[in-house]
Protein backbone atom coordinates (compact mmCIF):
# COMPACT_ATOMS: atom_id res chain seq x y z
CA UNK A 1 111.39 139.46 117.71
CA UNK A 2 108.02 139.48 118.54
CA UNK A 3 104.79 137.87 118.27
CA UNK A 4 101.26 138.83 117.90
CA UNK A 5 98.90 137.07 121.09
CA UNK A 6 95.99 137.00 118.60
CA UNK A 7 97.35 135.18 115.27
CA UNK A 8 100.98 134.23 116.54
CA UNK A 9 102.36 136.40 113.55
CA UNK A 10 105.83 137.73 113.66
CA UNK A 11 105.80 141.54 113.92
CA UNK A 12 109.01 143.13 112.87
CA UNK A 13 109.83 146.81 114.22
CA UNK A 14 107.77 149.41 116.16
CA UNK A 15 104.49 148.51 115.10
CA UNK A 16 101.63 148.97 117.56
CA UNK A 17 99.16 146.67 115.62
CA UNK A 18 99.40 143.15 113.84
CA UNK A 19 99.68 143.41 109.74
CA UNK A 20 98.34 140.14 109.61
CA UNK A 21 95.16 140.47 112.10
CA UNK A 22 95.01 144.08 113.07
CA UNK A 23 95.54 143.45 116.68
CA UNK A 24 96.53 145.66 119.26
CA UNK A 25 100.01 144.80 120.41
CA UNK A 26 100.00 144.71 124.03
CA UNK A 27 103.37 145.47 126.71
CA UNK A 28 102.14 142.82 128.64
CA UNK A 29 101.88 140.26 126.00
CA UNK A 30 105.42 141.16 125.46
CA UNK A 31 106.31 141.40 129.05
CA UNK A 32 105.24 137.56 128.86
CA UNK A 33 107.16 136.18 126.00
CA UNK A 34 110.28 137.86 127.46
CA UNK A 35 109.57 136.64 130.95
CA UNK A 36 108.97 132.96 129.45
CA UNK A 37 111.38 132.53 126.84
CA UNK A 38 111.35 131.01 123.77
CA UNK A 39 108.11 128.82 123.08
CA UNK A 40 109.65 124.92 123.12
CA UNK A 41 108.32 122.81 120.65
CA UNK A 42 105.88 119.84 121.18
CA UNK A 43 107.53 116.43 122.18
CA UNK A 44 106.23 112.90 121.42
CA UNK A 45 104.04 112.43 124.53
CA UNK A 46 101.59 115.40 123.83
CA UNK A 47 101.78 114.97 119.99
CA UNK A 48 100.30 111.27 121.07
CA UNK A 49 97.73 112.14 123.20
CA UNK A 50 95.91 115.23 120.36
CA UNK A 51 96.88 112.53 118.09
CA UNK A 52 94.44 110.06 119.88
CA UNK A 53 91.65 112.72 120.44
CA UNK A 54 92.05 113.16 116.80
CA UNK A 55 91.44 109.62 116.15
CA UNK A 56 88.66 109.48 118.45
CA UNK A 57 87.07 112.39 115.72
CA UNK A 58 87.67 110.11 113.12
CA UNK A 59 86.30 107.09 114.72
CA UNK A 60 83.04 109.08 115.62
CA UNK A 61 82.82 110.28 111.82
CA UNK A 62 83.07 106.43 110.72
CA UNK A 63 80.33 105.63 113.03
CA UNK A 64 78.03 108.30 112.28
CA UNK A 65 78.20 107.62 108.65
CA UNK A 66 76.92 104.27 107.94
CA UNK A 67 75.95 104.41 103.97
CA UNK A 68 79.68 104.80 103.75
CA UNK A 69 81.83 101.46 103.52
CA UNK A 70 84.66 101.62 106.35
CA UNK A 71 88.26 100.94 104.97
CA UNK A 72 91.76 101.92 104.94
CA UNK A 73 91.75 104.10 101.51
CA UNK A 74 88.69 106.15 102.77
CA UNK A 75 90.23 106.67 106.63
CA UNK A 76 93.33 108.10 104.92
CA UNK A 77 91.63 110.43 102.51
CA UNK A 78 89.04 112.08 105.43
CA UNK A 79 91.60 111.75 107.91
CA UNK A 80 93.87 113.72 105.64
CA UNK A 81 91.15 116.09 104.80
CA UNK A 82 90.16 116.97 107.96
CA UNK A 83 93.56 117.48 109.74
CA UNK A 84 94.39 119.23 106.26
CA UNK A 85 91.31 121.96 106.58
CA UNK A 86 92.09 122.54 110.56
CA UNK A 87 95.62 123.16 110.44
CA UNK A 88 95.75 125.97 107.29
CA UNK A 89 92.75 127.60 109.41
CA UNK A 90 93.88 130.53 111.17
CA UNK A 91 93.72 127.99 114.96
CA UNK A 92 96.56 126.36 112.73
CA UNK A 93 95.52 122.98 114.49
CA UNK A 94 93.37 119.91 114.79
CA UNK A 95 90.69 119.38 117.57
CA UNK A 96 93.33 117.47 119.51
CA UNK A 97 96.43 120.03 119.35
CA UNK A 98 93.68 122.77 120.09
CA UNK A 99 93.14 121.01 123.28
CA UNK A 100 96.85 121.62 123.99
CA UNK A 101 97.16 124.81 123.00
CA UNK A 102 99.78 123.67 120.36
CA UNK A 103 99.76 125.20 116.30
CA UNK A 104 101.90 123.52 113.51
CA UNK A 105 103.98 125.41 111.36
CA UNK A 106 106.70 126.15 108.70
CA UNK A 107 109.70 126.65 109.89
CA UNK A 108 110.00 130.04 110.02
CA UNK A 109 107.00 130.11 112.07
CA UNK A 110 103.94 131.15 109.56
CA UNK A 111 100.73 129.58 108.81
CA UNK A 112 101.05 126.59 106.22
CA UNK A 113 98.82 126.35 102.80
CA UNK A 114 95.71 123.66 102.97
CA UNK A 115 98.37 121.78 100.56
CA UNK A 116 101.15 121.29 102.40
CA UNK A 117 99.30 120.41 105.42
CA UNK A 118 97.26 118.27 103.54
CA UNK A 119 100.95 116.44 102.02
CA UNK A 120 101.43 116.49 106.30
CA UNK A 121 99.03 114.71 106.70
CA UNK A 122 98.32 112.28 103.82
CA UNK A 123 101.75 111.16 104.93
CA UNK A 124 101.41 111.09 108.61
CA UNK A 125 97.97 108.72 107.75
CA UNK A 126 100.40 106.43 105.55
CA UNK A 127 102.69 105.69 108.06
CA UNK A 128 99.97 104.97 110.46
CA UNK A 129 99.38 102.03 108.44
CA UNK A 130 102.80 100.89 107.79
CA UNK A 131 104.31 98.21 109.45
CA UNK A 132 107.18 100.22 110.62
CA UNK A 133 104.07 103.16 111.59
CA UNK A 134 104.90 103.19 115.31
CA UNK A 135 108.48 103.82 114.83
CA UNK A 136 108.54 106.60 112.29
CA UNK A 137 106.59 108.90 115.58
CA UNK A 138 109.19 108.00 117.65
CA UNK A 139 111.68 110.37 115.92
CA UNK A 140 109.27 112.75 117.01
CA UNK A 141 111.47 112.33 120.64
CA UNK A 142 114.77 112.69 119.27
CA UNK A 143 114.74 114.53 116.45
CA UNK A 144 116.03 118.16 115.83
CA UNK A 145 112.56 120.68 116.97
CA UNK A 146 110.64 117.14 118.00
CA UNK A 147 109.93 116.59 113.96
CA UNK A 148 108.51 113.56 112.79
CA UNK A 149 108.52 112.03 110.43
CA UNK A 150 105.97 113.33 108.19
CA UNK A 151 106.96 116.95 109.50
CA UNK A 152 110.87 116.46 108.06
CA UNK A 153 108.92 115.73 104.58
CA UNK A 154 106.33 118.54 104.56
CA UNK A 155 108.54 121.03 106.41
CA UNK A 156 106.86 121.61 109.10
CA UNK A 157 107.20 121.78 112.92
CA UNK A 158 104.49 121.78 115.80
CA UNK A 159 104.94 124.08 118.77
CA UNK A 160 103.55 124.88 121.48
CA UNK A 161 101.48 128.43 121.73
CA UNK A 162 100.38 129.41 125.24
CA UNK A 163 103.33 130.98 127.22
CA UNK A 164 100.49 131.40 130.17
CA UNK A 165 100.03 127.64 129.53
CA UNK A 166 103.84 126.65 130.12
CA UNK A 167 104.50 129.62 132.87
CA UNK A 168 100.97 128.18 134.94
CA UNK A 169 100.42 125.16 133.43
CA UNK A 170 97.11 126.16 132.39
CA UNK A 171 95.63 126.17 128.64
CA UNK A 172 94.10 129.00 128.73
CA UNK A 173 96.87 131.39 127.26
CA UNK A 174 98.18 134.05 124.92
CA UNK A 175 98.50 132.93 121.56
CA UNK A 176 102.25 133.61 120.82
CA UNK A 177 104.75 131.92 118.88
């Protein structure tokens, strides 16, 4: 199978461009997705840290918007909206999985509709705030595809997207998944 290094779109057969983008397909892009393997998905310790950068976006929101009242019921709704919105874009991720090159996705691998990822995350925010919050992320670690969670309930999985990034430990990459 492979992959398109623009959209991460699976492209069946022959083809020289994307159907989904219109990219050229490349025999070096596929040189390193052979070369590499398949692309693992994203454990508990990076999933923490794009989680915090994504809560340091939220916090700066709060704080730059001071006619509205901070509280529990709002930070769920914009933090669901937000992380909703980023990962149906075509990056297929919020500012802090961007940083680390990962992209969530179903589980065959395609882009997911603003609803489910907005189900994602509406649940992710709710067990934030639940007493048992911190453990529910922890399945993250030993779970089947390092699902949380709030993935196992919106079907969903986050991986990782740069094979440049894993082969050189750099995040600068190829987007393929």
């Amino acid at each position: 199978m492979r992959f398109c290094t623009a959209c991460g779109s699976r492209v069946d057969g022959k083809n020289s461009f994307c159907p989904a983008c219109g990219k050229e397909l490349t025999q070096q892009a596929e040189a390193n997705v052979a070369s590499a393997g398949p692309i693992p998905y994203a454990g508990f310790g990076i999933r923490l840290v794009a989680d915090l950068i994504d809560s340091i976006v939220m916090i700066a929101v709060f704080f730059l918007t001071p006619v509205l009242p901070f509280n529990v019921i709002f930070a769920i709704v914009v933090g669901s909206i937000y992380g909703a919105w980023m990962e149906s874009s075509s990056p297929q991720a919020s500012l802090g999985k961007m940083a680390f090159s990962l992209k969530v996705t179903d589980l065959e691998g395609r882009r997911i509709s603003f609803s489910r990822a907005l189900a994602r995350w509406g649940a992710k925010q709710i067990l934030k705030v639940s007493v048992i919050g911190c453990l529910t992320f922890i399945v993250i670690e030993f779970s089947q595809n390092k699902r949380g969670i709030h993935d196992l309930l919106a079907g969903t999985v986050v991986r990782r997207t740069s094979v440049a990034g894993l082969l050189r430990g750099s995040r600068k990459a190829d987007k393929v998944d």
